[in-house]
Protein backbone atom coordinates (compact mmCIF):
# COMPACT_ATOMS: atom_id res chain seq x y z
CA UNK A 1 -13.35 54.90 78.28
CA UNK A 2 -11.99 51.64 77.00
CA UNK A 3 -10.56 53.10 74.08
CA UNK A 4 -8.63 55.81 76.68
CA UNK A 5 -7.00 52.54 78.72
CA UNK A 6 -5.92 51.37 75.72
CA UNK A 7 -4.08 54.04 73.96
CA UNK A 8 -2.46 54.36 77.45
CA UNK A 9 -1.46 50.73 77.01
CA UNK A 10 -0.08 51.96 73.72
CA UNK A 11 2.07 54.75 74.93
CA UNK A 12 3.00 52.73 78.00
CA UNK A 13 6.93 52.89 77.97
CA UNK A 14 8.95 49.62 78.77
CA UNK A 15 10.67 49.15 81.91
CA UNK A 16 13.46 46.56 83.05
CA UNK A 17 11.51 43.33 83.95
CA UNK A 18 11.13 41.45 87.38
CA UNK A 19 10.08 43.69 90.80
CA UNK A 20 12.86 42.37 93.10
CA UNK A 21 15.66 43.11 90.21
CA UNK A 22 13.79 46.66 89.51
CA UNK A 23 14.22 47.11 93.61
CA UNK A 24 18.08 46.10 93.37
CA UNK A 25 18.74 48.36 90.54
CA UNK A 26 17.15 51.14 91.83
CA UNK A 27 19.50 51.32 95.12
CA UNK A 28 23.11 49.91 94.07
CA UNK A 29 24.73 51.48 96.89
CA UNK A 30 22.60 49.26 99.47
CA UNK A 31 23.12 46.16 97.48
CA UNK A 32 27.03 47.17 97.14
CA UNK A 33 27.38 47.87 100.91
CA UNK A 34 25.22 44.43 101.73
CA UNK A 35 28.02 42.52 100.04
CA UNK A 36 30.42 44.43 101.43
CA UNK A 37 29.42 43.35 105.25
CA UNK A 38 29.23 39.77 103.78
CA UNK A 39 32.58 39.90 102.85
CA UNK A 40 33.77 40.99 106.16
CA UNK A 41 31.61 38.86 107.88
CA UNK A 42 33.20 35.94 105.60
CA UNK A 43 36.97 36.93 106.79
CA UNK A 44 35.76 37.69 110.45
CA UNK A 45 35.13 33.73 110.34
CA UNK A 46 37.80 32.35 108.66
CA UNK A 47 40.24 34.53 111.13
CA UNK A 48 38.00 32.52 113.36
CA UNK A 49 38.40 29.32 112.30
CA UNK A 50 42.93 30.08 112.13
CA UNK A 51 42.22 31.12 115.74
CA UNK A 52 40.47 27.93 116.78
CA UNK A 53 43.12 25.98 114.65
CA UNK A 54 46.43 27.73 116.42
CA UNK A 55 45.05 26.67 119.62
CA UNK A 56 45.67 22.85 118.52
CA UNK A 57 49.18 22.54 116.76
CA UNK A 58 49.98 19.15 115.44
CA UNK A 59 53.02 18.17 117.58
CA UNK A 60 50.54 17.35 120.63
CA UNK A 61 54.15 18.32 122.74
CA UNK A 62 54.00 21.87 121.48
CA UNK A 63 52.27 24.43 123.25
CA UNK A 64 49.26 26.13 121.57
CA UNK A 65 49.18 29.56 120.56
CA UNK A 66 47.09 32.22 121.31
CA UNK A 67 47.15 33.78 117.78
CA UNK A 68 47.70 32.64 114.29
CA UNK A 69 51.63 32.86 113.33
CA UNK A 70 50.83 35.43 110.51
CA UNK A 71 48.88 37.69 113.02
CA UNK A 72 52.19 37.72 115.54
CA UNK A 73 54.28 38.81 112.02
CA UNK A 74 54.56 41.95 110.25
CA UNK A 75 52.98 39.49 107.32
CA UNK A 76 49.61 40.28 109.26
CA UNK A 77 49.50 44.17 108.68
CA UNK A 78 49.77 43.28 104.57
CA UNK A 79 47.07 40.67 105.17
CA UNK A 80 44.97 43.68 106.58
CA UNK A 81 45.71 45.69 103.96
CA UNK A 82 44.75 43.05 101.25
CA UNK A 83 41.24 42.63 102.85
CA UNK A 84 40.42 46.05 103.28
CA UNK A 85 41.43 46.93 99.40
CA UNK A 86 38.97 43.75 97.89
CA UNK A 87 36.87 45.24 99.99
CA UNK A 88 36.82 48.67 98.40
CA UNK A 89 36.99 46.43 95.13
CA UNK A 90 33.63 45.00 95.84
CA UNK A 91 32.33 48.30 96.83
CA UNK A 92 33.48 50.25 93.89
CA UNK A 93 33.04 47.11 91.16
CA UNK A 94 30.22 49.18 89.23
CA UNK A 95 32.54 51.79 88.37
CA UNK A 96 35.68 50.13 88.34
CA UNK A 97 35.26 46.44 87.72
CA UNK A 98 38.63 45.30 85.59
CA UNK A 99 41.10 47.58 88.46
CA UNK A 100 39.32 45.85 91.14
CA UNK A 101 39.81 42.00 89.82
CA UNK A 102 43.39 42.70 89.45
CA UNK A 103 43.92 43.68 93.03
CA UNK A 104 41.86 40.60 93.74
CA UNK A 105 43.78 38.25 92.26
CA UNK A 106 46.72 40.27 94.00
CA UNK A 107 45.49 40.06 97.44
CA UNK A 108 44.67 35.82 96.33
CA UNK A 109 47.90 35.65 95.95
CA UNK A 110 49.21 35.90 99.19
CA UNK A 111 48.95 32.98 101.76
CA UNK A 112 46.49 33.85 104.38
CA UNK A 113 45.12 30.27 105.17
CA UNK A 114 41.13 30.27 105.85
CA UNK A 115 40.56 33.89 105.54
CA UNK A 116 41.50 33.04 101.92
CA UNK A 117 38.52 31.69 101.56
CA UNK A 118 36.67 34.94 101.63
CA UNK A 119 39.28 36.69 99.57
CA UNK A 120 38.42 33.50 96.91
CA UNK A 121 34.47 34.26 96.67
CA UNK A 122 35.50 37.84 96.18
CA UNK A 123 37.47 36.68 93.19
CA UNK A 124 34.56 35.32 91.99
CA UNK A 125 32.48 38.22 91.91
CA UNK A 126 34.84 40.41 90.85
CA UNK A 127 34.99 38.10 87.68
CA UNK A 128 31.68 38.17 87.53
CA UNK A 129 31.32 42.02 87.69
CA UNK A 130 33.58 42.49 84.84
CA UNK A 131 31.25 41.42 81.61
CA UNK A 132 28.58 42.69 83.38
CA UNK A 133 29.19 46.36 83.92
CA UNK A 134 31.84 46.55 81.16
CA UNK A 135 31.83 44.14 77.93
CA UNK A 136 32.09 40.24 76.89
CA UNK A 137 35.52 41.58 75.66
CA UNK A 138 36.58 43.01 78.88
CA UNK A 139 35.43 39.89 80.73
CA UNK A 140 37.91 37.18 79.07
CA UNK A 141 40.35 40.03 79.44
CA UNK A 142 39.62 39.23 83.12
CA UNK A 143 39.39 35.29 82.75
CA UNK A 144 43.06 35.37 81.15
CA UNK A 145 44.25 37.55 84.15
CA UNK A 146 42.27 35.47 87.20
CA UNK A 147 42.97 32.17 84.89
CA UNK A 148 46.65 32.93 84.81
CA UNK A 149 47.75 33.78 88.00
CA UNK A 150 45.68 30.73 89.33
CA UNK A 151 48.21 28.86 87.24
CA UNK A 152 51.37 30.99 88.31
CA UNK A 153 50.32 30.72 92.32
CA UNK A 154 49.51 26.93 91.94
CA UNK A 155 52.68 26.24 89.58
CA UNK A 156 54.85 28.71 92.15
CA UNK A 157 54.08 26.65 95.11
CA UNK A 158 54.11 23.58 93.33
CA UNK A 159 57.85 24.20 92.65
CA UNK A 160 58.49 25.19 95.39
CA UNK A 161 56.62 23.41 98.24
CA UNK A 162 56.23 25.37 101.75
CA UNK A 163 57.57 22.92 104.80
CA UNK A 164 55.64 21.92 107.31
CA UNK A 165 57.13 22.57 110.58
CA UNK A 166 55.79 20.24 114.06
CA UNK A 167 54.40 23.60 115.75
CA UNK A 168 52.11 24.18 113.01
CA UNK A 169 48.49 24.73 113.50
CA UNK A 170 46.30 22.43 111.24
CA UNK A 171 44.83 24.79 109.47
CA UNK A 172 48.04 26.13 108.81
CA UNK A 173 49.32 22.41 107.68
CA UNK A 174 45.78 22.31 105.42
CA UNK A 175 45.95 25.43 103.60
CA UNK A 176 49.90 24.46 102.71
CA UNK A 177 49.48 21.11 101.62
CA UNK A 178 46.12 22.38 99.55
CA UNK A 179 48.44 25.20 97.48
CA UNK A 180 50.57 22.69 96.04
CA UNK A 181 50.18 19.82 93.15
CA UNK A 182 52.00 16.53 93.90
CA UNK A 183 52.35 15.80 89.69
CA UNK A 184 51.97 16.99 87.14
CA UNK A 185 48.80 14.96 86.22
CA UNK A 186 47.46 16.43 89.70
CA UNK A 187 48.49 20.16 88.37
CA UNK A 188 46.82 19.84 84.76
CA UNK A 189 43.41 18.51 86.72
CA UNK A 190 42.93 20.99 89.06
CA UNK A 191 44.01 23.77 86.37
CA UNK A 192 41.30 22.40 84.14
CA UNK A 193 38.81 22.43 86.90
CA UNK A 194 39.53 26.03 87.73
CA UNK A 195 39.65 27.06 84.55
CA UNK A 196 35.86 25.40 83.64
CA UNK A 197 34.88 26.95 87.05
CA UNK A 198 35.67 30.32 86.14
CA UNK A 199 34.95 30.00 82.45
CA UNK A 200 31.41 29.19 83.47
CA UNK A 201 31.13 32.52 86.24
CA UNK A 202 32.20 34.69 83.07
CA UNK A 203 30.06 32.82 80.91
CA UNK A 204 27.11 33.92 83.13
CA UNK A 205 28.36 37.17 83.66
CA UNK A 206 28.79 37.87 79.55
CA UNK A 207 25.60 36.52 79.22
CA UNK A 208 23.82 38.58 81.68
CA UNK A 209 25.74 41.77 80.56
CA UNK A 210 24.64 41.44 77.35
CA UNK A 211 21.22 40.86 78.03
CA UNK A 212 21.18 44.30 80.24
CA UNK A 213 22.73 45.87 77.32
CA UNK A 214 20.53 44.89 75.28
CA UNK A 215 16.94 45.83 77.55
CA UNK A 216 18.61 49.34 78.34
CA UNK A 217 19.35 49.64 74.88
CA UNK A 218 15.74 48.74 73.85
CA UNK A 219 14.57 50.95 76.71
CA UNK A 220 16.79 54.20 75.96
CA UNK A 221 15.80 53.65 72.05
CA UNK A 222 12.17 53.65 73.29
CA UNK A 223 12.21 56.59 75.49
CA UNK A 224 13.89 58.55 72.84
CA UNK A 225 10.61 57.63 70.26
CA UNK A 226 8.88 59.40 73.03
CA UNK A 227 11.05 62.19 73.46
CA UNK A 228 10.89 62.57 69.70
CA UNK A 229 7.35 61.65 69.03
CA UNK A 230 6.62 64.98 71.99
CA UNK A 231 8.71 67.00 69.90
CA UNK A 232 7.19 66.20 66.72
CA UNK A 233 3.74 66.97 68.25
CA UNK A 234 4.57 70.74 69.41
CA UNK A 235 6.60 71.29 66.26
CA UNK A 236 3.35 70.09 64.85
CA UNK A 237 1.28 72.20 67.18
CA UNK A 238 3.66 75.40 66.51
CA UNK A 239 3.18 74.80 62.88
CA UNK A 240 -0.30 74.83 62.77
CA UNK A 241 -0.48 77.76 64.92
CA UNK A 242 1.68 79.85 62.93
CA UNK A 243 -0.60 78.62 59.66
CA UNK A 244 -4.11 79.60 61.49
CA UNK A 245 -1.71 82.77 62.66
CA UNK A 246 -0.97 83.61 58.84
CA UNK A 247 -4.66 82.58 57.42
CA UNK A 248 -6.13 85.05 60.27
CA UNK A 249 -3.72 87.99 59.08
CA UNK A 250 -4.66 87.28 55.48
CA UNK A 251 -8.07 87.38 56.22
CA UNK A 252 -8.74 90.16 58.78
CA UNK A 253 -5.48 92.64 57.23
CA UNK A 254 -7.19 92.38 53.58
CA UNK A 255 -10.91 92.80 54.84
CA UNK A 256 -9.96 95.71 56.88
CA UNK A 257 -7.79 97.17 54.90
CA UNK A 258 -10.68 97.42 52.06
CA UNK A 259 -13.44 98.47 54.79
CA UNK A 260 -11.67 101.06 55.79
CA UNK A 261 -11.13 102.53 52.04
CA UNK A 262 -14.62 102.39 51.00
CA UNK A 263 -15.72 104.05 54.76
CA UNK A 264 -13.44 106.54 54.24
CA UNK A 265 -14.74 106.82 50.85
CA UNK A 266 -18.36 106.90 51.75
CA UNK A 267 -17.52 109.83 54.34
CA UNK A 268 -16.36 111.94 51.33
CA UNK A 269 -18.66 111.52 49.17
CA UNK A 270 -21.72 111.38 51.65
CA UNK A 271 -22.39 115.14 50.84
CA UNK A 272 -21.77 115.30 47.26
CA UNK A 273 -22.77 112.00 45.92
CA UNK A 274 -25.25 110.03 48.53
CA UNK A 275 -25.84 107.16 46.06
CA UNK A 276 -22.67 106.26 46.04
CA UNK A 277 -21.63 106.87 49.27
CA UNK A 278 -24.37 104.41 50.53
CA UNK A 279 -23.26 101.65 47.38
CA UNK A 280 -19.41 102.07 49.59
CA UNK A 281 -20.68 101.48 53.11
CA UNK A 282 -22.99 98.47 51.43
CA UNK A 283 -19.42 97.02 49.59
CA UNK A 284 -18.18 97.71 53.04
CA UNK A 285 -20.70 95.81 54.96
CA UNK A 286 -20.44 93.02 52.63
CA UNK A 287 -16.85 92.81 53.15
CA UNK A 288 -16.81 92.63 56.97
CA UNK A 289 -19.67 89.45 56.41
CA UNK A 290 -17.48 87.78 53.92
CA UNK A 291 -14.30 87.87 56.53
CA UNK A 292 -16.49 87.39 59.55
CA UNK A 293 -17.85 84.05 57.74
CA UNK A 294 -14.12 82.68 56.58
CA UNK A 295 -13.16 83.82 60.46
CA UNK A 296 -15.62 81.98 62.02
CA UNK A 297 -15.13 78.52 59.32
CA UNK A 298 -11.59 78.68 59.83
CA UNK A 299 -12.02 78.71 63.87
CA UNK A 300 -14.93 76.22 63.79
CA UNK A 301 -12.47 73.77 62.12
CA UNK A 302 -10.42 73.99 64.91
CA UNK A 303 -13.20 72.99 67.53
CA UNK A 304 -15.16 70.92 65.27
CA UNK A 305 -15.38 66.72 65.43
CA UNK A 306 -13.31 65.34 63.30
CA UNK A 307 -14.80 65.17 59.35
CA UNK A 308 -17.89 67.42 60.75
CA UNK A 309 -15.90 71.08 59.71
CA UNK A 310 -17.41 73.11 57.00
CA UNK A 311 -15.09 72.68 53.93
CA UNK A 312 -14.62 75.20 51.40
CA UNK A 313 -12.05 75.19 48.36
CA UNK A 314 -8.74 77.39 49.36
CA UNK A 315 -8.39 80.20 46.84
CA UNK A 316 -5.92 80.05 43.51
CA UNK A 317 -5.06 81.58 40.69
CA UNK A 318 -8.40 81.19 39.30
CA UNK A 319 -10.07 83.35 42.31
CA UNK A 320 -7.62 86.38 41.69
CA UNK A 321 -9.97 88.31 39.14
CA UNK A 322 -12.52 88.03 41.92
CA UNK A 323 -9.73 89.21 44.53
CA UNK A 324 -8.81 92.43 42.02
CA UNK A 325 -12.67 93.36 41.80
CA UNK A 326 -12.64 93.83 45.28
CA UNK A 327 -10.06 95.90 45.28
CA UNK A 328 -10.83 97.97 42.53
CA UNK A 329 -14.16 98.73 44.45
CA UNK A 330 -12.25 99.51 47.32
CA UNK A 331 -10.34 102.35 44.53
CA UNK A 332 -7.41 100.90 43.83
CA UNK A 333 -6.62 100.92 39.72
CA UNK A 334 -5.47 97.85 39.28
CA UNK A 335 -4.68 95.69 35.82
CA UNK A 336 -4.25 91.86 36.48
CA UNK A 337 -2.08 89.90 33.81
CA UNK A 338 -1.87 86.29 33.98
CA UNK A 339 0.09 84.12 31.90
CA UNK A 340 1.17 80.33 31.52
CA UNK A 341 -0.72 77.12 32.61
CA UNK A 342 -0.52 75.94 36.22
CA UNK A 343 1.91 73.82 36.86
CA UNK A 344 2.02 73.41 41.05
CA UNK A 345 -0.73 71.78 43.06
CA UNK A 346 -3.18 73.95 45.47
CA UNK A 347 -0.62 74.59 48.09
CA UNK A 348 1.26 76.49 45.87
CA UNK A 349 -1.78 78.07 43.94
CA UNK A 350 -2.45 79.26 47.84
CA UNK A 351 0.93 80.86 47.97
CA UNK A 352 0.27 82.52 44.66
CA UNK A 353 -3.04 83.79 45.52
CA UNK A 354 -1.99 85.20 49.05
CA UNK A 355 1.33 87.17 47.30
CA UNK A 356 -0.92 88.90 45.36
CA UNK A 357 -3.38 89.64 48.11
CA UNK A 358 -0.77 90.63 50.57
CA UNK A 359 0.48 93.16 47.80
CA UNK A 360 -2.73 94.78 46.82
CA UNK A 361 -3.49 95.15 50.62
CA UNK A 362 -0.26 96.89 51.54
CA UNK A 363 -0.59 99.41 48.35
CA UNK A 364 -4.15 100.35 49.21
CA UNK A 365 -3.25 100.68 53.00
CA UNK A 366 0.48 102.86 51.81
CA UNK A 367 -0.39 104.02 48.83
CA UNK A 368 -4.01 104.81 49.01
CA UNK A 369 -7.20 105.20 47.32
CA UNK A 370 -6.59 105.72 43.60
CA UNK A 371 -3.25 104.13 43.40
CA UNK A 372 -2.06 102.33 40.09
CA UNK A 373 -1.11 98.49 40.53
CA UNK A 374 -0.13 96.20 38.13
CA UNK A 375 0.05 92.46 39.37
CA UNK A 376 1.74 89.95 36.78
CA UNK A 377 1.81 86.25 37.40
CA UNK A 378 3.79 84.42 35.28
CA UNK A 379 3.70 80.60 35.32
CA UNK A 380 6.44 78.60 33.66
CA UNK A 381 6.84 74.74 33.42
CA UNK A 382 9.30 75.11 36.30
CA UNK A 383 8.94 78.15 38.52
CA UNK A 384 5.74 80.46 38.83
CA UNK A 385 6.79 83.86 39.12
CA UNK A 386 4.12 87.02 41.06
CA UNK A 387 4.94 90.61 40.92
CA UNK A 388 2.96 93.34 42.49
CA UNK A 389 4.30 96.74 41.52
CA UNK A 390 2.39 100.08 42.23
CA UNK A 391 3.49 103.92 41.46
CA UNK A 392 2.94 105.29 44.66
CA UNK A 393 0.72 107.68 45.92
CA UNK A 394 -1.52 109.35 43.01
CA UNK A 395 -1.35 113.31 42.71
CA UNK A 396 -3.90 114.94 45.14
CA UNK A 397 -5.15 111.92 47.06
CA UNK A 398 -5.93 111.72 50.29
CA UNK A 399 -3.11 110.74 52.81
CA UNK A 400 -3.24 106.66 53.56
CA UNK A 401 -3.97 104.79 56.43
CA UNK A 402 -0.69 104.09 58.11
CA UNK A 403 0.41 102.53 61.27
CA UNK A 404 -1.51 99.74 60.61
CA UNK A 405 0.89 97.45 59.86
CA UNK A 406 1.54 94.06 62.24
CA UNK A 407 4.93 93.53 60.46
CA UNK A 408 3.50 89.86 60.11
CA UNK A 409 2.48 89.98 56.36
CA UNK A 410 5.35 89.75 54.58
CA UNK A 411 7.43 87.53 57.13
CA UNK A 412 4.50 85.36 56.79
CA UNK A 413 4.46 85.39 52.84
CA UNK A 414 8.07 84.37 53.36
CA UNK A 415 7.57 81.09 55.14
CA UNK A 416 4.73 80.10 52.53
CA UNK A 417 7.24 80.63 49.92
CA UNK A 418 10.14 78.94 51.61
CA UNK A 419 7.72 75.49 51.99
CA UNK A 420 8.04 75.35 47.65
CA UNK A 421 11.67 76.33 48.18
CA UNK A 422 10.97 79.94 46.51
CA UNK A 423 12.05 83.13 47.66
CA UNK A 424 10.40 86.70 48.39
CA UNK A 425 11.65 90.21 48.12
CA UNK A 426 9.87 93.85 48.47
CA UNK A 427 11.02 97.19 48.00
CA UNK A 428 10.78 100.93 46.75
CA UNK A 429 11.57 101.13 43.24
CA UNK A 430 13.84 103.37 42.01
CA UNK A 431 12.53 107.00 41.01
CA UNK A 432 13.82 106.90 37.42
CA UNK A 433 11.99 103.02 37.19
CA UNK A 434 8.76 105.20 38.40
CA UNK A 435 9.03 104.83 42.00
CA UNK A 436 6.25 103.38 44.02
CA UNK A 437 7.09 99.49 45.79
CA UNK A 438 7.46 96.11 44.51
CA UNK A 439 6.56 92.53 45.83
CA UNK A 440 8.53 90.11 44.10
CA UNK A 441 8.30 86.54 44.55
CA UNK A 442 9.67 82.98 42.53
CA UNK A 443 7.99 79.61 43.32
CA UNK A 444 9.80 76.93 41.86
CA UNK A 445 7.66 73.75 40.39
CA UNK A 446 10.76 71.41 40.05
CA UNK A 447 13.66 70.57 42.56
CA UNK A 448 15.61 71.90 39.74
CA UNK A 449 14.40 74.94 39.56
CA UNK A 450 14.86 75.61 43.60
CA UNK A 451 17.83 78.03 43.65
CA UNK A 452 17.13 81.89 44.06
CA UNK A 453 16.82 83.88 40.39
CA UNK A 454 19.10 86.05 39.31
CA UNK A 455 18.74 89.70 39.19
CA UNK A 456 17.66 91.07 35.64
CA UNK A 457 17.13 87.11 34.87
CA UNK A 458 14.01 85.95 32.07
CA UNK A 459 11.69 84.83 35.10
CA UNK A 460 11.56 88.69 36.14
CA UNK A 461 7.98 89.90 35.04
CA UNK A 462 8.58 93.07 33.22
CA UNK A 463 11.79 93.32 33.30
CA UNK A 464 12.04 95.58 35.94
CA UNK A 465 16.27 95.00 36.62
CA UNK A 466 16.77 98.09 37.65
CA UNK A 467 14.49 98.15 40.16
CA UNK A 468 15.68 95.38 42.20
CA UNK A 469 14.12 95.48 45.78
CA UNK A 470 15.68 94.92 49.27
CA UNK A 471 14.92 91.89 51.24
CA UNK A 472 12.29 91.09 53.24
CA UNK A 473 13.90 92.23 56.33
CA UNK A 474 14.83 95.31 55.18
CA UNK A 475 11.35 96.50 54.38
CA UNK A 476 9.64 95.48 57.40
CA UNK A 477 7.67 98.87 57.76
CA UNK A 478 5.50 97.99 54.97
CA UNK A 479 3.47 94.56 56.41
């Protein structure tokens, strides 16, 4: 049990860190629209505070006023306008961060006396917004723009002062005198102050943005390992499946194949020669064990504890006298020539040994009892070379087993070849080559040596040129 909690601890994949930022990222939109109302509520009191302040104008002989001036002008509809588009800036500052600054520092612009300051703190975020949900480049793109029309509005009004007339409100007296330098000492200190101000908001914001970047990054890269470390596992999976799927054919197509020859064997000569007919059904019976045992040891492996499975040497080269025996009891004629000294490892020796098997198996299941069969393996220093060739049906036999065929045997042979970067072909031979089929197949040693063969080349085993089969594909009948 402790072992299981901590291999889920393993596979555990990361996630952004802190609960209340996890619960603000996982509904923008209500964060968004929260500072959104904020916003409004901000300019709801500064149009408060320019009501409360046109009530009381300086000149204590001039008559208050029920609105500010700007509100009683067609200056008040832009001033509308500007708030509601920084609103929609602050709303929309995920997707659109950079566009939204610049109408900012549009709508800053104007003069709008306190509800400025809500328009200001806007500014702010919006400055903030733009390293964050874009890049450290695009956010001193964004200082230089809110930087330099800070300097344009404050040198514009500098230059040219706004008068104060006696009816003004004081807020409307404050805001004017507060837009304007008196020097230009006074102009270079509050630029630098602004400037440090909003350096240090995009600071924070590049700084922040990078660090997101950087945890998402580390997050996606992680959740891809899993994504990739699945995939691996049921390519894995698949794999082994189609392996157990091509050891089962192997084992129960060849067994059967030869059970079925010496039964039908026995049954003819049960009359006329008893002796032998029992010595077939006993080669018979023996066969069936052998297959049920390698059946049941290649399934137990699959349900067995780990290093507890019975383990038995996989057959080579060196088993395929054994292999012909069998099939010469079963009544095949077959002469076995092998030549060369190994030169791949057991996988390969594997390969070898299943060509041949998958050969001999097809020609006694096509070509019957009695058929002639010549397997050659021919191992060079950089390619191993297998040829099963029969001559078809012998004269007066009796008709072979047919429909048996999966059409899994060769397709199978052909993705134990491809692993070694070989290639397979079978096909009827030519009548004036002496007819019957041939399994061909090339298993190159060396990465040199992995390009197909030509036809007619030296790595052919007896030459046989003319009698160049089809494809794999092409002789699918004969699995």
């Amino acid at each position: 049990m402790n072992q299981v909690m901590v291999n889920d601890e393993e596979v555990r994949l990361p996630r952004p860190p802190g609960v209340l930022r996890r619960a603000l990222a996982a509904h923008p939109l209500a964060v968004d629209v929260f500072i959104v109302v904020w916003y409004f509520i901000g300019c709801l009191l500064g149009l408060g505070i320019d009501f409360l302040a046109a009530a009381a104008p300086l000149d204590e002989n001039v008559p208050g006023e029920a609105l500010p001036s700007y509100l009683t002008s067609p200056q008040g509809i832009v001033i509308l306008l500007g708030v509601l588009a920084v609103g929609a800036a602050l709303l929309f500052r995920r997707r659109f961060p950079l566009a939204g600054l610049i109408v900012t520092v549009i709508v800053s612009l104007g003069d709008s006396q306190a509800i400025s300051l809500a328009i200001g703190v806007a500014l702010l975020f919006m400055l903030y917004a733009v390293p964050v949900y874009r890049s450290a480049a695009a956010g001193w793109l964004g200082f230089g723009i809110a930087f330099g029309a800070s300097l344009l509005s404050l040198g514009l009004r500098s230059l040219f002062p706004a008068t104060v007339s006696p009816d003004a409100t004081p807020g409307e007296a404050l805001f004017t005198a507060a837009g304007r330098t008196n020097s230009v000492g006074e102009f270079i200190a509050i630029s630098i102050m602004t400037g440090i101000w909003y350096l240090g908001i995009v600071l924070l914001g590049i700084n922040l943005g990078n660090r997101r970047r950087y945890l998402q990054a580390i997050i996606d890269r992680a959740h891809q390992l899993a994504r990739e470390r699945d995939q691996l596992a049921q390519l894995a999976v698949a794999e082994e499946r189609s392996r157990i799927a091509r050891e089962m054919h192997d084992i129960v197509a060849h067994s059967v194949s030869v059970m079925i020859a010496l039964s039908e064997g026995a049954a003819r000569a049960a009359t006329a020669a008893p002796d032998a007919a029992a010595d077939a059904m006993r080669r018979s019976a023996e066969t069936g064990r052998t297959a049920l045992a390698e059946m049941r040891r290649l399934l137990g492996a699959l349900h067995a504890p780990e290093g507890s499975a019975e383990l038995v040497p996989q057959p080579g080269v060196q088993d395929l006298p054994e292999l012909v025996r069998g099939f010469v009891d079963a009544g095949l004629a077959v002469s076995l020539d092998v030549t060369g000294e190994a030169a791949g490892d057991r996988g390969q020796e594997l390969a070898v040994y299943r060509v041949v098997q998958e050969g001999l198996t097809n020609v006694l299941r096509y070509a019957g009892v009695g058929a002639r069969v010549k397997v050659t393996v021919l191992r060079q220093a950089d390619r191993t070379v297998v040829q099963v060739r029969d001559y078809g049906t012998p004269p007066g036999a009796a008709t072979p087993v047919a429909g048996l065929g999966s059409g899994r045997g060769l397709a199978g042979l052909a993705e134990r070849v491809r692993v070694f970067g070989g290639s397979i072909e079978s096909g009827p031979v030519d009548a004036s080559a002496g007819g019957g089929w041939r399994l061909w197949a090339v298993l190159p040693v060396s990465a040199d040596a992995r390009e197909p063969t030509g036809s007619g080349g030296a790595g052919e085993p007896g030459g046989a040129a003319a009698a160049r089969p089809r494809t794999v594909s092409e002789s699918e009948e004969r699995a």
